[in-house]
C-alpha atoms as a PDB file:
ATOM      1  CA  UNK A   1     106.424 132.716  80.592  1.00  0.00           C
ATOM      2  CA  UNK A   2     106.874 135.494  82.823  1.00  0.00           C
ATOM      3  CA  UNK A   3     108.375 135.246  86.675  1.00  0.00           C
ATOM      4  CA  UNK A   4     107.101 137.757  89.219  1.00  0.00           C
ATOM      5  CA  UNK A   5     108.494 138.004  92.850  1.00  0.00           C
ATOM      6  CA  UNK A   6     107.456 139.478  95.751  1.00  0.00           C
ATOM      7  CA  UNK A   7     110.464 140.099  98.078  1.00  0.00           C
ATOM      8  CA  UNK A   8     110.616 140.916 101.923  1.00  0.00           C
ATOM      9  CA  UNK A   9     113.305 143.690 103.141  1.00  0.00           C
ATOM     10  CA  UNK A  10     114.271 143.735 106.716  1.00  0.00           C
ATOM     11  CA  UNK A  11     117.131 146.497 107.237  1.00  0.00           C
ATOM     12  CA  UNK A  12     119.399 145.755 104.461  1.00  0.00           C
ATOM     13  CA  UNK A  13     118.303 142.327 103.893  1.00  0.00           C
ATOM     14  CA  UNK A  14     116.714 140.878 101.309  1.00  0.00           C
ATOM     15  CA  UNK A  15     114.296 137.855 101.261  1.00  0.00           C
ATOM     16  CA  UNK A  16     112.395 135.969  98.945  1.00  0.00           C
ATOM     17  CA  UNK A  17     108.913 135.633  99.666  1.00  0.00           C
ATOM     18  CA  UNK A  18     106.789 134.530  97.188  1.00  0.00           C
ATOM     19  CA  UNK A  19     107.128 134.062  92.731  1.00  0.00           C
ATOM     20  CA  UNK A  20     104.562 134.002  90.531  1.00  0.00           C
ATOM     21  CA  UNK A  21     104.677 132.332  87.317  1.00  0.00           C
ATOM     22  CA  UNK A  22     102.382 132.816  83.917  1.00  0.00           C
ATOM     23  CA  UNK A  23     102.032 129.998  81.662  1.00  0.00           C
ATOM     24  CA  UNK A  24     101.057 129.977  77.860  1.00  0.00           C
ATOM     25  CA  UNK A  25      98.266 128.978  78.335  1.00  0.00           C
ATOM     26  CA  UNK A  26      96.423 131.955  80.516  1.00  0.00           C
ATOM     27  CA  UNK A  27      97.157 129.693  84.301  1.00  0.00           C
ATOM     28  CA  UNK A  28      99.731 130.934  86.544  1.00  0.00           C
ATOM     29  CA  UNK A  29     101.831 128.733  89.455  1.00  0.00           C
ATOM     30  CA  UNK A  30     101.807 131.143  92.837  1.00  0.00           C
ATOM     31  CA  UNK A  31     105.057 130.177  95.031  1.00  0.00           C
ATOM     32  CA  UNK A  32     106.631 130.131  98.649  1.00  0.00           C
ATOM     33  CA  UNK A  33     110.030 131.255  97.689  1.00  0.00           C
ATOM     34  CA  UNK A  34     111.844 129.047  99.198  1.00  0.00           C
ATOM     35  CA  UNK A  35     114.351 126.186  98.206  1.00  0.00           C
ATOM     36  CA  UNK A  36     113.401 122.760  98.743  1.00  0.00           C
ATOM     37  CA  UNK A  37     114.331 121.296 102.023  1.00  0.00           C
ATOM     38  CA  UNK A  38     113.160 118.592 104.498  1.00  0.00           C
ATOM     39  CA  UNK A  39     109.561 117.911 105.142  1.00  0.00           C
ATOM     40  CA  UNK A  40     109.481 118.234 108.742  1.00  0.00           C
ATOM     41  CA  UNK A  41     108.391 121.664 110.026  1.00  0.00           C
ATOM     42  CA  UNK A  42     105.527 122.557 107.962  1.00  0.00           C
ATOM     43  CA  UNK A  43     101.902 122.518 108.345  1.00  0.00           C
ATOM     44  CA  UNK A  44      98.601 122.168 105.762  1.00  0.00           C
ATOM     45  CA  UNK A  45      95.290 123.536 106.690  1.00  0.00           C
ATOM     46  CA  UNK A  46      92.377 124.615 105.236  1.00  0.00           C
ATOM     47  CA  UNK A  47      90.195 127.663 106.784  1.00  0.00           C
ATOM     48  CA  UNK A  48      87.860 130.255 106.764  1.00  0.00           C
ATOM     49  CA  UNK A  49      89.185 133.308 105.037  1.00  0.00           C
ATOM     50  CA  UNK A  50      86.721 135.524 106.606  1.00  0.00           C
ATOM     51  CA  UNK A  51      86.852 133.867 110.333  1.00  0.00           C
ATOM     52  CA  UNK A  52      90.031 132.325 110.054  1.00  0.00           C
ATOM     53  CA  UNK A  53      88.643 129.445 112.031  1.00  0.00           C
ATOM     54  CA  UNK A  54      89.975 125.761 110.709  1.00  0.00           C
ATOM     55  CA  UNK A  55      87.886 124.043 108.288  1.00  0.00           C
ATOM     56  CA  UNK A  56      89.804 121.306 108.664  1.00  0.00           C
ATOM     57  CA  UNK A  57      92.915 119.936 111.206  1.00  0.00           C
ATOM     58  CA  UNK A  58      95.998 120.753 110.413  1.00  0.00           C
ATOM     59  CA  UNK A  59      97.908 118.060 108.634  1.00  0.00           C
ATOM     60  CA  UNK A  60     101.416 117.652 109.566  1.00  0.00           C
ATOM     61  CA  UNK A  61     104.203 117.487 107.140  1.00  0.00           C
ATOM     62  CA  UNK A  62     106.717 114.779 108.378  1.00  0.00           C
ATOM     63  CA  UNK A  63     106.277 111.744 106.663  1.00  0.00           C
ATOM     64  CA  UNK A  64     109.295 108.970 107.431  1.00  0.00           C
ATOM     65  CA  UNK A  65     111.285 109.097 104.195  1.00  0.00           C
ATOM     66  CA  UNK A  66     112.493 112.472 104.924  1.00  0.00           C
ATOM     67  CA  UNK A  67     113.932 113.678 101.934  1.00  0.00           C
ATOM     68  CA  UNK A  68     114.012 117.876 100.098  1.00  0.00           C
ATOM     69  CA  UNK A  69     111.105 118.532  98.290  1.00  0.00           C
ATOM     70  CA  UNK A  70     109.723 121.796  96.636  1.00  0.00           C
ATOM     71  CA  UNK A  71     107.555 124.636  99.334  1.00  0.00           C
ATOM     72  CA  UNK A  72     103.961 125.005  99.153  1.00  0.00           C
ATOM     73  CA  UNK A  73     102.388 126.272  95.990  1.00  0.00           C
ATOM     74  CA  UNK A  74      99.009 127.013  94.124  1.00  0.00           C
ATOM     75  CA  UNK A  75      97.924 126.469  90.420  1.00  0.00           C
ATOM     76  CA  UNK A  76      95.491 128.659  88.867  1.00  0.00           C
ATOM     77  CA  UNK A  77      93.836 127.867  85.511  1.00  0.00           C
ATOM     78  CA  UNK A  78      91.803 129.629  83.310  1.00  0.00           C
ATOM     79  CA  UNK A  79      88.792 128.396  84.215  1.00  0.00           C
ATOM     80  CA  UNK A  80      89.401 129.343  87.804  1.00  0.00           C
ATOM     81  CA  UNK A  81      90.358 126.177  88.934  1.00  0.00           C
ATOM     82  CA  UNK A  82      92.619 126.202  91.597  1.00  0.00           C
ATOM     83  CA  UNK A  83      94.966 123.393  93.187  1.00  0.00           C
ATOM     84  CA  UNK A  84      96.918 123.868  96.190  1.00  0.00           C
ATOM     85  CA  UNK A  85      99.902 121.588  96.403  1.00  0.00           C
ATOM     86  CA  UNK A  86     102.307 120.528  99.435  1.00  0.00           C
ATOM     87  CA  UNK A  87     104.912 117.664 100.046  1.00  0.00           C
ATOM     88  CA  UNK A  88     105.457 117.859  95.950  1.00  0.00           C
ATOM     89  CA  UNK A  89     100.997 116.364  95.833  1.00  0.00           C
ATOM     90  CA  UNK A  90      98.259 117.829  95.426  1.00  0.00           C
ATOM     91  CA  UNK A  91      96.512 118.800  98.910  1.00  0.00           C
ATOM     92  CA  UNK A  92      93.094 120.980  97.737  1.00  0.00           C
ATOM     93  CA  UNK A  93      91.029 122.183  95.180  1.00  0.00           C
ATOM     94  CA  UNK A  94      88.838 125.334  94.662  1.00  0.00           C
ATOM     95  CA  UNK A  95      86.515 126.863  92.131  1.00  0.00           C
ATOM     96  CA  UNK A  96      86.468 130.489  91.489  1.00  0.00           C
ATOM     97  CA  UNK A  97      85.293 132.685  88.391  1.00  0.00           C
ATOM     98  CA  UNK A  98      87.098 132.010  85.164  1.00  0.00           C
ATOM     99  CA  UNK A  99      90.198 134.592  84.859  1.00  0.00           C
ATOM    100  CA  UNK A 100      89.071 136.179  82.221  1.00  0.00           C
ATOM    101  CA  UNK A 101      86.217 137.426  83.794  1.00  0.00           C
ATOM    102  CA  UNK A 102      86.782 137.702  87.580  1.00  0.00           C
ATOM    103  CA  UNK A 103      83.826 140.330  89.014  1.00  0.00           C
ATOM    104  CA  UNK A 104      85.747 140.642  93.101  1.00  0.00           C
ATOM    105  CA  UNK A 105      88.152 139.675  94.582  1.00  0.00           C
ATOM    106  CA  UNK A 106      88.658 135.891  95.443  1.00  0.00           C
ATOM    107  CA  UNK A 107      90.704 134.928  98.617  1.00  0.00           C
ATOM    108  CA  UNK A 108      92.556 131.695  97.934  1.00  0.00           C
ATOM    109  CA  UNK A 109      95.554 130.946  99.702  1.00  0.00           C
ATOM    110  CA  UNK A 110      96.459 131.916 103.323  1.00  0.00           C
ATOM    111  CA  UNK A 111     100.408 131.920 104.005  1.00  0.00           C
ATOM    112  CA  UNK A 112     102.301 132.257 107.560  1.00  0.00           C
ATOM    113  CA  UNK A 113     105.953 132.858 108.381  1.00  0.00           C
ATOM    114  CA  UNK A 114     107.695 132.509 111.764  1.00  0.00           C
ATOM    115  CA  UNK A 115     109.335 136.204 110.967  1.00  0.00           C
ATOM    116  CA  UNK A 116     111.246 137.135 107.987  1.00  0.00           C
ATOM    117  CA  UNK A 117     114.734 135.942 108.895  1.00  0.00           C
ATOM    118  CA  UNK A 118     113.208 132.603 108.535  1.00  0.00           C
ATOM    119  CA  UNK A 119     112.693 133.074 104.799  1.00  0.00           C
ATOM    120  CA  UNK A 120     115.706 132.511 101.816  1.00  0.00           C
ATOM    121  CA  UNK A 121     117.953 135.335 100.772  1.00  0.00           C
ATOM    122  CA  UNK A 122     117.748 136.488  97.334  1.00  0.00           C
ATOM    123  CA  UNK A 123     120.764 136.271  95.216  1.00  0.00           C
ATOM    124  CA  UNK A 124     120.342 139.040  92.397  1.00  0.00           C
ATOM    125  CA  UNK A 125     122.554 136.784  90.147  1.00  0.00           C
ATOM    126  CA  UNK A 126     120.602 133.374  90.462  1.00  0.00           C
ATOM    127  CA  UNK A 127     116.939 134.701  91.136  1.00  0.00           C
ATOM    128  CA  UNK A 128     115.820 136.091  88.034  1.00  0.00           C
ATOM    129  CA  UNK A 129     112.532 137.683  87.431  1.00  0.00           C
ATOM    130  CA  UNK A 130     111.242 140.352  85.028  1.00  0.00           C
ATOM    131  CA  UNK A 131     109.033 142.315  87.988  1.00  0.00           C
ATOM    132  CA  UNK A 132     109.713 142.334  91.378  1.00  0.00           C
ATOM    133  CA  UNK A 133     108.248 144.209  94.096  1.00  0.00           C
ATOM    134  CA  UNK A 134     109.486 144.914  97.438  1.00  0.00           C
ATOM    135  CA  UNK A 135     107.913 144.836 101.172  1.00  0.00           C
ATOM    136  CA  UNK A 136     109.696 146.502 103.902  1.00  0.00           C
ATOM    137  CA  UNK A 137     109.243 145.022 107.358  1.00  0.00           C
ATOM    138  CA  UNK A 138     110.245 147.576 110.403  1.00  0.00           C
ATOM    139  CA  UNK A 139     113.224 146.027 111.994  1.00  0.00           C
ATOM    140  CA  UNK A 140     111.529 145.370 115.310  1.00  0.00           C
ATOM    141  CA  UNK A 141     109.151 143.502 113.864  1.00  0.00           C
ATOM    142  CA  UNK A 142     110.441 139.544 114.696  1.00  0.00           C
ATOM    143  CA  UNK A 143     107.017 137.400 115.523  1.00  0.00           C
ATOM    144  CA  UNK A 144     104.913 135.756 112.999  1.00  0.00           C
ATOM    145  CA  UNK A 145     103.671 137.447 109.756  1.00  0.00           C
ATOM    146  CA  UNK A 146     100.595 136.175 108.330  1.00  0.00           C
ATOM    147  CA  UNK A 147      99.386 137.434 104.721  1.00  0.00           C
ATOM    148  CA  UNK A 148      96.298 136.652 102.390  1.00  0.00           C
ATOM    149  CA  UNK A 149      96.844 135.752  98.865  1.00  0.00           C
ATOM    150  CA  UNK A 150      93.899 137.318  96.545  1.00  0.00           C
ATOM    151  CA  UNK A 151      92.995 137.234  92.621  1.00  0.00           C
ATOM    152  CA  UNK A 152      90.315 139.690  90.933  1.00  0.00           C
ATOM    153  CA  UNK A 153      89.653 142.274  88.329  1.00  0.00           C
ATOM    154  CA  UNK A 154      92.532 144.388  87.283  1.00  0.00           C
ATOM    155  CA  UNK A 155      93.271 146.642  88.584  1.00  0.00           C
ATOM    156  CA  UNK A 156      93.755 146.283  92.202  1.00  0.00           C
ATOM    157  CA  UNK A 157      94.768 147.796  95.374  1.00  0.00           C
ATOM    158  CA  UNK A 158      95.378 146.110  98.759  1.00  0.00           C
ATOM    159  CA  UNK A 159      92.767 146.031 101.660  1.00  0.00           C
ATOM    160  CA  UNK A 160      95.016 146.387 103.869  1.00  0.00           C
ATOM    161  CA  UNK A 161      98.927 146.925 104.104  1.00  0.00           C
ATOM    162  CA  UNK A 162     100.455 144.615 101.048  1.00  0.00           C
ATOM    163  CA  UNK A 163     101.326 144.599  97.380  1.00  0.00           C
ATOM    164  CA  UNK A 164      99.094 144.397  94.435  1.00  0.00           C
ATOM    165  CA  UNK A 165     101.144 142.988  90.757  1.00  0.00           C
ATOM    166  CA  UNK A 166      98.534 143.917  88.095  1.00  0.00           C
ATOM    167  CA  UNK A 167      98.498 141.576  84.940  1.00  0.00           C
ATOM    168  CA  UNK A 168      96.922 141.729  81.737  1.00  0.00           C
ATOM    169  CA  UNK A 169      93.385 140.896  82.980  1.00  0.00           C
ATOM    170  CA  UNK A 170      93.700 140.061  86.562  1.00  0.00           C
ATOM    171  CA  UNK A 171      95.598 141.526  89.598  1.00  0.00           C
ATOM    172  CA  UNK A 172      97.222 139.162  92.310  1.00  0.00           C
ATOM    173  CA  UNK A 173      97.172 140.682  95.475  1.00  0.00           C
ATOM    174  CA  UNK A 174      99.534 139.910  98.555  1.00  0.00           C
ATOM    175  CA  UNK A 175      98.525 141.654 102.203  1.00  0.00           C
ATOM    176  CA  UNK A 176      99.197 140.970 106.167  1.00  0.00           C
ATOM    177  CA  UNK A 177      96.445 140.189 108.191  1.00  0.00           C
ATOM    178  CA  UNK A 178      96.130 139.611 111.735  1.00  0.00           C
ATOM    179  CA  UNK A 179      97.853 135.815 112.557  1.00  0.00           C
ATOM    180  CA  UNK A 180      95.351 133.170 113.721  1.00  0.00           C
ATOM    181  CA  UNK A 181      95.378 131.696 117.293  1.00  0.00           C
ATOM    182  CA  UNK A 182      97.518 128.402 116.116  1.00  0.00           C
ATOM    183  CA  UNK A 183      96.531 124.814 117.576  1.00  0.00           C
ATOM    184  CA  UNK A 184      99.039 124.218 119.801  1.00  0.00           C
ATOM    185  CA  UNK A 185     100.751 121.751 118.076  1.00  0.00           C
ATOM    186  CA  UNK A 186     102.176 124.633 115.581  1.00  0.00           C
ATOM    187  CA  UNK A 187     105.232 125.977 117.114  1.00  0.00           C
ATOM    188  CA  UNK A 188     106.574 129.251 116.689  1.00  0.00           C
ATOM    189  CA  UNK A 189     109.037 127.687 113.879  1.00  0.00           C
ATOM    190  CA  UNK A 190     106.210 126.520 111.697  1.00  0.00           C
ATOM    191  CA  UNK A 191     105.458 127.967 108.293  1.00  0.00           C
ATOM    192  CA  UNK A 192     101.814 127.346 107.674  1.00  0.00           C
ATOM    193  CA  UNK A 193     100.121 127.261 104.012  1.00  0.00           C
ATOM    194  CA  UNK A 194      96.432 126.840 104.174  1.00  0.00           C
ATOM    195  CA  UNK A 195      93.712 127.086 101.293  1.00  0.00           C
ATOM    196  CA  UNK A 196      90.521 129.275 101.510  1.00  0.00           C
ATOM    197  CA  UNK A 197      87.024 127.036 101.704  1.00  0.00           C
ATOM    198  CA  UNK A 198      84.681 129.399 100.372  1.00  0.00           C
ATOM    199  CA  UNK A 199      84.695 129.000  96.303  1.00  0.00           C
ATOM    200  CA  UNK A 200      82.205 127.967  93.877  1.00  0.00           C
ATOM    201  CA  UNK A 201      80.151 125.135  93.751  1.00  0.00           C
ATOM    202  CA  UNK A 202      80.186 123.841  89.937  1.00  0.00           C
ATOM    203  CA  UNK A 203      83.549 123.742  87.838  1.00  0.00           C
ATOM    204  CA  UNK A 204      83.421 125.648  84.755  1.00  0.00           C
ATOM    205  CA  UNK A 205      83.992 124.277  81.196  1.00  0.00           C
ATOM    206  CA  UNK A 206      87.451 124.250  80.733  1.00  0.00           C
ATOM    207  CA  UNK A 207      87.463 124.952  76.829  1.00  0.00           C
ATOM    208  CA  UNK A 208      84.856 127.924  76.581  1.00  0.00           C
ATOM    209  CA  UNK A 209      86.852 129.407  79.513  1.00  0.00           C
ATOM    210  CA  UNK A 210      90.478 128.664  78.096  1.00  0.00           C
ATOM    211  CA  UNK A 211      89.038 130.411  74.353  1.00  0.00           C
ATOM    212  CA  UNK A 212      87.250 133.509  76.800  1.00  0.00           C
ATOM    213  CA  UNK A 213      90.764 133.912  77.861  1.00  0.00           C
ATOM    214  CA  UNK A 214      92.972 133.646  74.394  1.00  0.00           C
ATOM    215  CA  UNK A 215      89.930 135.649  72.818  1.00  0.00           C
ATOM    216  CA  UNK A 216      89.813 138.894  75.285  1.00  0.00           C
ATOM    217  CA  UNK A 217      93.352 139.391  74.453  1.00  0.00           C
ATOM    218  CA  UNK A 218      93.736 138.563  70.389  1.00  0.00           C
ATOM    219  CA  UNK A 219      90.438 138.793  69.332  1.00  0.00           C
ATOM    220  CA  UNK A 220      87.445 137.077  68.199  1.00  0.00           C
ATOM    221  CA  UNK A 221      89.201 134.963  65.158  1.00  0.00           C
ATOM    222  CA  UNK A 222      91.452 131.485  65.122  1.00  0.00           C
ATOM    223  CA  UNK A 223      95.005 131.883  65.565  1.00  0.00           C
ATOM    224  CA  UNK A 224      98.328 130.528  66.774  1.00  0.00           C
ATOM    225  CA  UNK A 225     100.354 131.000  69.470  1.00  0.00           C
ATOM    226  CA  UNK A 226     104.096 129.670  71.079  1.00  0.00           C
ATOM    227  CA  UNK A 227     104.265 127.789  74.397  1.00  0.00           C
ATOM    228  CA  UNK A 228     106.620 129.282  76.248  1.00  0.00           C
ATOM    229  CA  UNK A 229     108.128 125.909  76.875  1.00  0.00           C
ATOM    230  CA  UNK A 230     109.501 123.747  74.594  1.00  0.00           C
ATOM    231  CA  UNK A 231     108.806 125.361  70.983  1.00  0.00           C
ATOM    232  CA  UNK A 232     105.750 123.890  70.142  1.00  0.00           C
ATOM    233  CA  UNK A 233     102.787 125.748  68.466  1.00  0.00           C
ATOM    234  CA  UNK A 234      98.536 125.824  69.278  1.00  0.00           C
ATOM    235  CA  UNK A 235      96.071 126.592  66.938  1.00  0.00           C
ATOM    236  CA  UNK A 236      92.872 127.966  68.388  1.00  0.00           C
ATOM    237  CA  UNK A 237      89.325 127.631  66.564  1.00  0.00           C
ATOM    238  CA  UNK A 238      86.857 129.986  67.594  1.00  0.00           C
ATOM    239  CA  UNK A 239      84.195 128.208  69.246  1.00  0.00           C
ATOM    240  CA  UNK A 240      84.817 124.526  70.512  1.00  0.00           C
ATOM    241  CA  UNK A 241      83.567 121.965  67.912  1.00  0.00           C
ATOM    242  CA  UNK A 242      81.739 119.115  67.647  1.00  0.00           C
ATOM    243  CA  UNK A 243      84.696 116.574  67.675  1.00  0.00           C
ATOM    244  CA  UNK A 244      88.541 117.299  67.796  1.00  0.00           C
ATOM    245  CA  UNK A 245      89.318 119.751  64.634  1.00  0.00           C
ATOM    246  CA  UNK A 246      91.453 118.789  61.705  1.00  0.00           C
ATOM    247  CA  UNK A 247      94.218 121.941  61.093  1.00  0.00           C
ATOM    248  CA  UNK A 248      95.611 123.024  58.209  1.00  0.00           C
ATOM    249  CA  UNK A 249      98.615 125.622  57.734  1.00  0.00           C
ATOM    250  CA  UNK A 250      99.811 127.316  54.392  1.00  0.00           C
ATOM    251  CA  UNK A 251     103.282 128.559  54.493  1.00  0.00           C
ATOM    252  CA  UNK A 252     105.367 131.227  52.498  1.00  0.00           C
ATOM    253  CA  UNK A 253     108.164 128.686  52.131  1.00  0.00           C
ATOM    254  CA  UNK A 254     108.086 125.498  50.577  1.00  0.00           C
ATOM    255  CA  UNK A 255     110.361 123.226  52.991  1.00  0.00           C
ATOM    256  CA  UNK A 256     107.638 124.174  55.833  1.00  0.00           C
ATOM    257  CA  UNK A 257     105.279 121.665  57.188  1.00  0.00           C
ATOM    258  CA  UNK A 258     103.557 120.820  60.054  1.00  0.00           C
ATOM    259  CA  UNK A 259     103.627 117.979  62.556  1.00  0.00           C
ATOM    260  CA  UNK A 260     100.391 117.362  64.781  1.00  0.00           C
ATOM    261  CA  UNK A 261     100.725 116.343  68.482  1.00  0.00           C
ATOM    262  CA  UNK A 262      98.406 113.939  69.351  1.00  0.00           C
ATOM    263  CA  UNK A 263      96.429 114.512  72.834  1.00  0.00           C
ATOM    264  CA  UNK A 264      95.651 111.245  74.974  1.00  0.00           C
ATOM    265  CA  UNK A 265      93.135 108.861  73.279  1.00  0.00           C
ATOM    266  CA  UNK A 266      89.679 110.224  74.589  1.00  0.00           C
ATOM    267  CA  UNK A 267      91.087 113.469  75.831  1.00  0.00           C
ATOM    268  CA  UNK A 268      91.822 115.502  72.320  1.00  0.00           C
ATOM    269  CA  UNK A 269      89.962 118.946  73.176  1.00  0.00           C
ATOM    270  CA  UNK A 270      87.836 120.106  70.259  1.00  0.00           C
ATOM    271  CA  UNK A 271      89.122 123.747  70.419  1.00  0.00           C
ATOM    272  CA  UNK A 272      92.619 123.300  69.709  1.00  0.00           C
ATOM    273  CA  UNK A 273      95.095 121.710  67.966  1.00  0.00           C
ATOM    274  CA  UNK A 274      99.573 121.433  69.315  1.00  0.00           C
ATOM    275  CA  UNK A 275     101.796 121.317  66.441  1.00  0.00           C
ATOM    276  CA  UNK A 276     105.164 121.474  65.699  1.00  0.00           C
ATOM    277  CA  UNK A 277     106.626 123.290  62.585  1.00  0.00           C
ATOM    278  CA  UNK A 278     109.335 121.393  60.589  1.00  0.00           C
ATOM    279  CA  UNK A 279     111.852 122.373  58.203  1.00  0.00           C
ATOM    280  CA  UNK A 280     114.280 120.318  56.090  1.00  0.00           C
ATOM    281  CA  UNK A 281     115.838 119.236  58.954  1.00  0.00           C
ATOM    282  CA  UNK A 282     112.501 118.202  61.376  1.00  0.00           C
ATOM    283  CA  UNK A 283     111.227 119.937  64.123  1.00  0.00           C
ATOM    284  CA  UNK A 284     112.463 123.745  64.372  1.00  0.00           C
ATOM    285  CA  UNK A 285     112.401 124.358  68.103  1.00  0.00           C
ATOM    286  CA  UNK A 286     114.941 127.048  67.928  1.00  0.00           C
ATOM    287  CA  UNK A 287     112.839 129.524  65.445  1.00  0.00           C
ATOM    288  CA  UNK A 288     109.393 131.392  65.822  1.00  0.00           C
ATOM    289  CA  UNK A 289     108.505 130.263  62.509  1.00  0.00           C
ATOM    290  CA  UNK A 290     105.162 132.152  62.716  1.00  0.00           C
ATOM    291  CA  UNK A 291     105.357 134.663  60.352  1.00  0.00           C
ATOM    292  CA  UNK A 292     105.933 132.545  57.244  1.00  0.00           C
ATOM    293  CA  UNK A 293     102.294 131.189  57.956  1.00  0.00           C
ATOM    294  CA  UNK A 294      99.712 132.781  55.146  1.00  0.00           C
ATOM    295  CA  UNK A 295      97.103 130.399  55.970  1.00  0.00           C
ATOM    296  CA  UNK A 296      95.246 128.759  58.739  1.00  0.00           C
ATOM    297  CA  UNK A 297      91.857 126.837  58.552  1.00  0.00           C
ATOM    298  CA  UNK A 298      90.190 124.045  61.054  1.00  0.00           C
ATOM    299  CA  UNK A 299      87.656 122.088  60.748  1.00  0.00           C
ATOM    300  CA  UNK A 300      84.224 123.932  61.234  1.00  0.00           C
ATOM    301  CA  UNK A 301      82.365 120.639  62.177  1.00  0.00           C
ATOM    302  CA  UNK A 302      80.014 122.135  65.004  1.00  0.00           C
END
């Protein structure tokens, strides 16, 4: 997993803005940078990226058992699926072109801050990332800032004045854009996370799309990969098959084996297989143990 963050600078001050977050398995987690704290104050909405006009009223985020929970946040997976999540639940869900094959760029999140002094300082010694990239705000700038939060082919430039972090087949784009007129119950205190409505209309499949996304970076062949979390291994055929596949594994070493993890009953995907890879003394989590493997074959039951 790799962290990204996008940091505001004000003078000599530096905040955190927003962190982006890749995942094993091609998705990525996009961020408010801030640390959990009370539910009162913020707002969900859902507009019009191109009008900015609500599609929807703003919900407010103050339930009774007022306790710290995490900031707003979006998931993005593979297939271009696309959750938007407040108060620690999901709050929206939109359908865009798979990553691996993004044709223009998609608006999907819409994020406003009171002004930058409202955000959370950046400690160089607790935040870690591996890239960072920095946005300079003019010191007499102190009312609202309002940005757009954009995904498309890589690579990318802003529209307008922002960032662009280019990955391996996408770029993420972050750029102001003129702030909406508010209802009036949003204050000037408010931070405001809303969720673009234009998308499209049918899902796509979630295994073609997840082996699209392995295959345009490894190749067109079955292999195995780490997840960044945890230890444990995947196996991915070529195609999806017929039924769940049955994996086999031929190691250099004779104290090697393999340990299947079983997916929910009625849920195994037929494109993949989780493993772990034991030694003597069980499960290795501590090892990459991949390059004692000489052999790999599943099941070709299409």
């Amino acid at each position: 997993m790799s962290t990204s963050r996008i940091l505001i600078k004000q003078g000599s001050i530096i905040y955190r803005f927003m962190r982006f977050e890749t995942s094993s398995d091609g998705g990525l987690i996009a961020l408010v940078d801030r640390d959990p704290r009370s539910k009162r104050g913020g707002y969900n909405w859902t507009i019009d990226p191109a009008t900015f006009e609500a599609s929807s009223p703003p919900l407010p985020v103050d339930p009774q058992d007022d306790r710290p929970l995490p900031s707003f946040r979006f998931s993005l997976h593979p297939t271009g699926l696309i959750h938007r999540y407040a108060e620690g639940v999901r709050q929206g869900t939109l359908h865009i072109e798979p990553l691996h094959a993004l044709t223009k760029l998609w608006t999907f999140g819409i994020i406003s801050i009171p002004r930058p002094a409202r955000l959370d300082l950046l400690d160089e010694k607790k935040h870690r990332h591996d890239v960072q990239a920095i946005f300079e705000v003019p010191d007499n700038i102190t009312e609202r800032l309002t940005f757009v939060v954009e995904i498309g082919p890589q690579p990318q430039q802003p529209q307008s004045i922002g960032i662009g972090l280019n990955y391996e087949l996408y770029s993420l784009i972050v750029r102001v854009v003129p702030s909406p007129k508010l209802p009036p119950e949003i204050t000037a205190e408010h931070f405001v996370c809303a969720m673009a409505n234009t998308g499209l209309k049918e899902p796509i499949d979630k295994a073609a799309a997840e082996l699209k996304f392995y295959q345009r970076i490894h190749g067109q062949s079955a292999f195995v990969f780490r997840e960044d979390r945890g230890g444990a291994y995947v196996a991915m055929a070529i195609v999806p098959m017929a039924k769940p596949p049955k994996l086999s594994i031929g190691f250099n070493r004779p104290d090697l084996r393999i340990e299947i993890i079983a997916f929910e009953k009625d849920k195994a995907p037929t494109h993949k297989v989780r493993f772990w890879i034991c030694d003597k003394g069980g499960r290795n989590k501590t090892e990459d143990l991949r390059q004692h493997i000489i052999s790999v074959e599943l099941d070709a039951q299409l």
